[in-house]
Each structure stands twice: as structure tokens, then as C-alpha cells.
N, C-alpha and C. Protein backbone atom coordinates (compact mmCIF):
# COMPACT_ATOMS: atom_id res chain seq x y z
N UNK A 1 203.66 -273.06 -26.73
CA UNK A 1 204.93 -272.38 -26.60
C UNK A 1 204.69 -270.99 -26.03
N UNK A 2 205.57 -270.66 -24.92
CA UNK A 2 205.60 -269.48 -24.34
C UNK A 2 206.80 -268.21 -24.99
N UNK A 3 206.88 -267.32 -24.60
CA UNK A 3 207.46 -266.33 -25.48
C UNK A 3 208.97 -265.60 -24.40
N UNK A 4 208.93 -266.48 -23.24
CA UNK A 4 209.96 -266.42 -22.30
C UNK A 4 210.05 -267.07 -21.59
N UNK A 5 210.99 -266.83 -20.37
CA UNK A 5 211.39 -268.15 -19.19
C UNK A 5 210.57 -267.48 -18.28
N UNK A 6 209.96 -266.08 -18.32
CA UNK A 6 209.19 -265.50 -17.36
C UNK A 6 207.38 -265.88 -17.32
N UNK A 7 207.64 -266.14 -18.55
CA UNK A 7 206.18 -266.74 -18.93
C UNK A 7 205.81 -267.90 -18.80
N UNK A 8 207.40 -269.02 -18.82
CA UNK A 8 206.62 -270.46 -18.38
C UNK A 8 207.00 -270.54 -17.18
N UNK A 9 207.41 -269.90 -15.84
CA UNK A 9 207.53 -270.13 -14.56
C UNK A 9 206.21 -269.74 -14.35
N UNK A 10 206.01 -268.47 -14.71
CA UNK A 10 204.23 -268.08 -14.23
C UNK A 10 203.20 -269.44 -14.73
N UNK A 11 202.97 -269.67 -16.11
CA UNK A 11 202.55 -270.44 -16.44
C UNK A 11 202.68 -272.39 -15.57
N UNK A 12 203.69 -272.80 -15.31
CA UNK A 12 204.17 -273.45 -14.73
C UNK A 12 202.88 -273.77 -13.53
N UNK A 13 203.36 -272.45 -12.74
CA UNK A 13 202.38 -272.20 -11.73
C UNK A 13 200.46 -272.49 -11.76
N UNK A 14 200.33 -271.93 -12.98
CA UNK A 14 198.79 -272.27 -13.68
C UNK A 14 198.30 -273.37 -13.58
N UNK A 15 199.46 -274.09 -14.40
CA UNK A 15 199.16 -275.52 -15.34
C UNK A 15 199.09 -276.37 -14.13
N UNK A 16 199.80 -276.10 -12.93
CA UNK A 16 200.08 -276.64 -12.00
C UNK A 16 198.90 -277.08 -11.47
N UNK A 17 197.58 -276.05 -10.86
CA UNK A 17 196.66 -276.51 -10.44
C UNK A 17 195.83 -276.91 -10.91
N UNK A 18 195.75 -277.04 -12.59
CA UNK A 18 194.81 -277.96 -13.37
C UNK A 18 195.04 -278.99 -13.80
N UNK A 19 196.33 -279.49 -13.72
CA UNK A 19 197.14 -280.85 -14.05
C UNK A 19 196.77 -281.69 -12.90
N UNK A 20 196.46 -282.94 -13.88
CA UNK A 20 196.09 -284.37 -12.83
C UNK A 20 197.74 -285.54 -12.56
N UNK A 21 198.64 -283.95 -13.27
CA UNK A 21 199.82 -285.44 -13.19
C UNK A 21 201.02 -284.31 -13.24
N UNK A 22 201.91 -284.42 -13.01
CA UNK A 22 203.14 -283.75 -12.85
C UNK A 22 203.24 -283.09 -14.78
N UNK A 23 203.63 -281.37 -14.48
CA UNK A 23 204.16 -280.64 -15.52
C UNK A 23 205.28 -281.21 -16.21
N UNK A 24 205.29 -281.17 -17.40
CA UNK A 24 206.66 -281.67 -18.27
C UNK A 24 207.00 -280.47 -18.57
N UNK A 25 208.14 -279.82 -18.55
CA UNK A 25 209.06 -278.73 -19.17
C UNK A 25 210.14 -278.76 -20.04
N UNK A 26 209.62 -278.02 -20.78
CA UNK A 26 210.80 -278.35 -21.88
C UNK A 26 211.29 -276.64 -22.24
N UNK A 27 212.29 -276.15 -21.34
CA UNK A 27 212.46 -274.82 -20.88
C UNK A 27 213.36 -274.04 -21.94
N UNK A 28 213.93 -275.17 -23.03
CA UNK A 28 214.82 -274.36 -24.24
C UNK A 28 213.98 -274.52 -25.20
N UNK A 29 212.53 -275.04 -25.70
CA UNK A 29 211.10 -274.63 -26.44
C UNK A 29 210.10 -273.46 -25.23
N UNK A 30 210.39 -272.90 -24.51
CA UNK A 30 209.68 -272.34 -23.44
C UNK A 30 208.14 -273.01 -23.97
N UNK A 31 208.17 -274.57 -23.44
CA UNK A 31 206.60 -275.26 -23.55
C UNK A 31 206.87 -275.83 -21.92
N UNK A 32 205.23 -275.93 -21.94
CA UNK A 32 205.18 -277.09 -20.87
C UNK A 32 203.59 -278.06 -21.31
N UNK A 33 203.88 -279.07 -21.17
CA UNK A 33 202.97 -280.39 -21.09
C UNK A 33 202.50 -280.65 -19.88
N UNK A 34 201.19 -280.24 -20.24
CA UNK A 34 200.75 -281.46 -18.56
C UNK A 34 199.35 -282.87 -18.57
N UNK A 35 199.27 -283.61 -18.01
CA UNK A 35 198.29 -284.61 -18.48
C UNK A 35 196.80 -283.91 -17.45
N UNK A 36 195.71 -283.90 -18.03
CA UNK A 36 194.52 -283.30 -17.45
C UNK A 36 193.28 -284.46 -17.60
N UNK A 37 192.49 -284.15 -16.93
CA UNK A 37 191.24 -285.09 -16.73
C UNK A 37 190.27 -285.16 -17.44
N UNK A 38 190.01 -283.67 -17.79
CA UNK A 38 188.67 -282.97 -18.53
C UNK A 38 189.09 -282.21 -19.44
N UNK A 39 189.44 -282.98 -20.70
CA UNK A 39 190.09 -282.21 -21.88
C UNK A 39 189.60 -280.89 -21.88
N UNK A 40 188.74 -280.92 -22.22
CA UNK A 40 188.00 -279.32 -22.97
C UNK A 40 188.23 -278.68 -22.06
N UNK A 41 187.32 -279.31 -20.94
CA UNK A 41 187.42 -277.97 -19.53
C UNK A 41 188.96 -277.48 -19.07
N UNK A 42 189.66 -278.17 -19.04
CA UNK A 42 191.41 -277.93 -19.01
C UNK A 42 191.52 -276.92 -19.88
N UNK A 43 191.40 -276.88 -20.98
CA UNK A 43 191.72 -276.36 -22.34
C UNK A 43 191.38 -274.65 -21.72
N UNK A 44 189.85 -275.05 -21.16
CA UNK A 44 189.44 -273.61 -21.35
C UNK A 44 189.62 -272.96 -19.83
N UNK A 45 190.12 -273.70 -19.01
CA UNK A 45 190.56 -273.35 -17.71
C UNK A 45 192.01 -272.39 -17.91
N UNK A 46 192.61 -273.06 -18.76
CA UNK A 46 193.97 -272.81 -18.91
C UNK A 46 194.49 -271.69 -20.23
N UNK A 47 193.63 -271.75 -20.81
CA UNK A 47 193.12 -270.19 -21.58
C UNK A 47 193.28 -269.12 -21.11
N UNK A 48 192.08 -269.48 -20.31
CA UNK A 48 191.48 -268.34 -19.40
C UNK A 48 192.57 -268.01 -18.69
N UNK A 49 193.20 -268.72 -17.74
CA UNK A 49 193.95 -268.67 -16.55
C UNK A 49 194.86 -267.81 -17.05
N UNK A 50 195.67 -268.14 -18.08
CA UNK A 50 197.17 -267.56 -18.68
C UNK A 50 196.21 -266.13 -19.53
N UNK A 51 195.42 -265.59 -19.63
CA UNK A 51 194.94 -264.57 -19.92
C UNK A 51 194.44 -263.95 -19.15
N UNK A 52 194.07 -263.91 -17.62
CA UNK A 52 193.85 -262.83 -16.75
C UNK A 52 195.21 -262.59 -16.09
N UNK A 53 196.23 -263.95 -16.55
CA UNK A 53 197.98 -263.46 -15.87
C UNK A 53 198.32 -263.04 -17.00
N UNK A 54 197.48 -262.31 -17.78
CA UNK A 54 198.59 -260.94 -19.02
C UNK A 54 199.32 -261.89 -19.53
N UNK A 55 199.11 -263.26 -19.72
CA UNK A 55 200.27 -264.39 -20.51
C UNK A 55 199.38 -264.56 -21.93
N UNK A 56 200.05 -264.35 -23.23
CA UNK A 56 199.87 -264.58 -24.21
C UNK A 56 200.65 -265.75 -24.86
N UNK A 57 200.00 -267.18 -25.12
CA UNK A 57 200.90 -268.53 -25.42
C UNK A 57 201.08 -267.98 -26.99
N UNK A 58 202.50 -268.66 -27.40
CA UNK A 58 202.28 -268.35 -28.87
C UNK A 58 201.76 -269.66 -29.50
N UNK A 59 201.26 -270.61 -29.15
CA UNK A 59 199.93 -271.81 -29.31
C UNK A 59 199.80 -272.76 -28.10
N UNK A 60 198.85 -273.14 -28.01
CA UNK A 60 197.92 -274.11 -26.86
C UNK A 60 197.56 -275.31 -27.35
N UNK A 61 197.95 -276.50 -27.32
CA UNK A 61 197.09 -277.76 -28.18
C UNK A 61 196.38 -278.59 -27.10
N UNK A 62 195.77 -279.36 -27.58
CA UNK A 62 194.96 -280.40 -26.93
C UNK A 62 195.54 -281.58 -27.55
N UNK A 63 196.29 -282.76 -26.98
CA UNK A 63 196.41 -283.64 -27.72
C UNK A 63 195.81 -285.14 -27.26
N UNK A 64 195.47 -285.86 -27.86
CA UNK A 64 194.39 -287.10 -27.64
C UNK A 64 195.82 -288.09 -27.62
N UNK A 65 195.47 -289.16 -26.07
CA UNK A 65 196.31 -290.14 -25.70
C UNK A 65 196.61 -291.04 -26.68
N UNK A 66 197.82 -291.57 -26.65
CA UNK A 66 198.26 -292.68 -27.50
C UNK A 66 197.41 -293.52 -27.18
N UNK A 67 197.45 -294.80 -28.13
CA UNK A 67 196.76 -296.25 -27.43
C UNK A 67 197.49 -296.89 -26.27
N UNK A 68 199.10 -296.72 -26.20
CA UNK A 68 199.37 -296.97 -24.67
C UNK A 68 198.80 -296.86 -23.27
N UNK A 69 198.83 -295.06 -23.86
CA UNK A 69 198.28 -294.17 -22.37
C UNK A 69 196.50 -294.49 -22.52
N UNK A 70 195.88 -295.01 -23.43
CA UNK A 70 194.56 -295.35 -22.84
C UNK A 70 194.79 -296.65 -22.43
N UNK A 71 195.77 -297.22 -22.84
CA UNK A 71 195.23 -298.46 -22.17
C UNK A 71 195.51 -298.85 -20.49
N UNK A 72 196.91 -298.20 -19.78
CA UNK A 72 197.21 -297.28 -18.63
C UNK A 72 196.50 -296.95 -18.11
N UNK A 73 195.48 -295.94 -18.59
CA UNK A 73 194.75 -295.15 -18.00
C UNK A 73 193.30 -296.40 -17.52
N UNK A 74 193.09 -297.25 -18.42
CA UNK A 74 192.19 -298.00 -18.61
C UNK A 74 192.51 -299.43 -17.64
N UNK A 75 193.91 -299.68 -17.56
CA UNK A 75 194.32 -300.61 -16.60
C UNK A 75 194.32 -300.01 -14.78
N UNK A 76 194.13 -299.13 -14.65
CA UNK A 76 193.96 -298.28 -13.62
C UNK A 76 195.46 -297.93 -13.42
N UNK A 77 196.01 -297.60 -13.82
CA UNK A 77 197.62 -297.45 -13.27
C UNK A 77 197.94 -295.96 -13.28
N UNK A 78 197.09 -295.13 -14.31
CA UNK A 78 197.32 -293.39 -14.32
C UNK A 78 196.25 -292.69 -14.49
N UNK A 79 196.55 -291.65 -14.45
CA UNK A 79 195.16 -290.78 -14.81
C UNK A 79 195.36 -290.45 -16.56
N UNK A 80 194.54 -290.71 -17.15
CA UNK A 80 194.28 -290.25 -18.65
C UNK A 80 195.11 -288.87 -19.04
N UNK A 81 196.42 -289.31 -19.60
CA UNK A 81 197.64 -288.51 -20.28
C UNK A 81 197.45 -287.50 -21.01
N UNK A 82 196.15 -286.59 -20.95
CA UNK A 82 196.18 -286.17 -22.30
C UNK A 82 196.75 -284.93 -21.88
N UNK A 83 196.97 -284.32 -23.00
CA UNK A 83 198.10 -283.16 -22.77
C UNK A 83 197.32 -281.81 -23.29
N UNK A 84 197.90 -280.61 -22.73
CA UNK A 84 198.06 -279.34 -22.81
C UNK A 84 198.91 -278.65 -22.98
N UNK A 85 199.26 -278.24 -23.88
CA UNK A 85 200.88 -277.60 -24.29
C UNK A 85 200.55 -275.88 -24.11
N UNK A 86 201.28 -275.56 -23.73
CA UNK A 86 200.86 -273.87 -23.40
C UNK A 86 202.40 -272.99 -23.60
């Protein structure tokens, strides 16, 4: 969760080039979701990123795919869903 609408457009922008799959916004929680490749490294890409843009998240999660989205991901149909909430 972000702490304005100024913070998840910037952010937006971030998440944008570390996301393996289109941003989810959810702009009246100022969150955004995105699905990434390299959990951790995402995690700490996107840390980092929103902290040299002076963006302070008021939390960041990592969340591990349903058994759907592995099995998706595993049927070749997507890239591995896992999420980053910022």
C-alpha cells in the first residue's frame, strides 16, 4: 500500500519494468500487484527502486502462487503469478 495517488503513478511506473505480466491497480487501496519471475530479486529490485524515488510503501509483500497459477505457469500458458504488492 502506497500513501497517495502520487505515489502509485510513480510507483506504477517502477513496478512496470520489473513485472513479467501486466500491473493490477487497485487505486482506492493506493496498491498495485504485479506477477514477477524472480521472487526475491523482484522484491529487492523494487525496494530499492521505490527508495531512490523518495517512495516510502506503507508495506511490500511477496506472495507465493496459488496451485492454479502453478499449474498455468507449469502448463506453459503464463509466466509464474507471483505477486508484489507495493
Amino acid at each position: 500500500m502506497l500513501a497517495s495517488s502520487e505515489d502509485l503513478q510513480a510507483t506504477r511506473q517502477i513496478v512496470a519494468v520489473i513485472a513479467s505480466g501486466e500491473p493490477r491497480i487497485n487505486e482506492s487501496a493506493f496498491a498495485i500487484s504485479v506477477p514477477v519471475a524472480e521472487r526475491t530479486r523482484a522484491l529487492v529490485r523494487v525496494a530499492t527502486a521505490l527508495h531512490d524515488a523518495g517512495i516510502e510503501p506503507l508495506d511490500i509483500t511477496l506472495r507465493r502462487p496459488t496451485l492454479d497459477e502453478a499449474f498455468i505457469h507449469l502448463t506453459g500458458d503464463a509466466a509464474l503469478p507471483l505477486e508484489v504488492s507495493a
